[in-house]
Protein backbone atom coordinates (compact mmCIF):
# COMPACT_ATOMS: atom_id res chain seq x y z
CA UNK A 1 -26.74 61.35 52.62
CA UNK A 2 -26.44 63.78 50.00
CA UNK A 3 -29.19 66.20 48.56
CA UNK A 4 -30.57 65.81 44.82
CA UNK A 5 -32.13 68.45 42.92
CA UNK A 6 -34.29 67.13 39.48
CA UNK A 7 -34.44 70.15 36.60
CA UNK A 8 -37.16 68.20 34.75
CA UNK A 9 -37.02 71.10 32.05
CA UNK A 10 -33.81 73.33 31.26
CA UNK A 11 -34.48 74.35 27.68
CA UNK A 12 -31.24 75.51 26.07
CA UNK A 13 -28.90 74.48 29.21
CA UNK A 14 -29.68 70.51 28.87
CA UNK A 15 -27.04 68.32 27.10
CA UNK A 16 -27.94 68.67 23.97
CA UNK A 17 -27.23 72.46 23.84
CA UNK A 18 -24.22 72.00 26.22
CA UNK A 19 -20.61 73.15 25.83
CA UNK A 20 -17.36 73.47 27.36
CA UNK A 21 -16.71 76.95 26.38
CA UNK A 22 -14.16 78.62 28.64
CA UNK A 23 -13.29 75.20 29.67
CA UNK A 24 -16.29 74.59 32.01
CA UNK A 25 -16.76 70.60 32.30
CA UNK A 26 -20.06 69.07 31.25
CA UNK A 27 -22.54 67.86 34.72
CA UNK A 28 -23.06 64.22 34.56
CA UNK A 29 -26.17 63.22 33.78
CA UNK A 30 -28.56 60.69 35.74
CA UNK A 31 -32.00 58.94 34.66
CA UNK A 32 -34.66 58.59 37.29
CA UNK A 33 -37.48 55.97 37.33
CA UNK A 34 -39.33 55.59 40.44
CA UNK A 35 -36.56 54.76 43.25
CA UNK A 36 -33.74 53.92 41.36
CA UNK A 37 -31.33 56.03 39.22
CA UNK A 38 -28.21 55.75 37.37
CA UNK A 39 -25.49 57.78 36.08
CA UNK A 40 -25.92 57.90 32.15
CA UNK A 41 -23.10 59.83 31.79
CA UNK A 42 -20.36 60.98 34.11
CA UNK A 43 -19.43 63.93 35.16
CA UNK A 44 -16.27 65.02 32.67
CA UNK A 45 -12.92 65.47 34.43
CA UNK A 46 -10.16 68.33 33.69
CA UNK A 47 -7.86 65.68 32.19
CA UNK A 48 -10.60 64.54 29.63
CA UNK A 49 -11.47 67.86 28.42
CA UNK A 50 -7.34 69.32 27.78
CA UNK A 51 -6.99 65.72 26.68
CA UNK A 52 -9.21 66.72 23.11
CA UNK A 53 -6.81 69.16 22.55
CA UNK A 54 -4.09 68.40 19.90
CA UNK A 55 -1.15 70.47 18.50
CA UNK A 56 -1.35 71.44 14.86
CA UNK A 57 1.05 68.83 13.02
CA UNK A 58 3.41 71.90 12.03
CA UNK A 59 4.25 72.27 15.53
């Protein structure tokens, strides 16, 4: 089985300060509560992130 590690506390590095800059992909995220977890949000693939990038329209 794999090993978890819970950051109960990670100031400005938690989601809501979060950022791809220099295209590093956002961690999934997963709620605990007793036993049982989920995955809230995935863990972002390569594809998704290029995939916000458009071309300016005079291109």
């Amino acid at each position: 089985a794999g090993q978890l590690l819970a950051v109960l506390s990670a100031g400005a590095y938690g989601a809501v300060q979060a950022g791809t800059y220099n295209t590093r992909l956002l961690v999934p995220e997963v709620m605990v509560h007793g036993d049982d977890y989920a995955v809230v949000r995935p863990r972002q693939t390569y594809d998704e992130l290029i995939g916000l990038d458009q071309l300016a329209s005079w291109q």
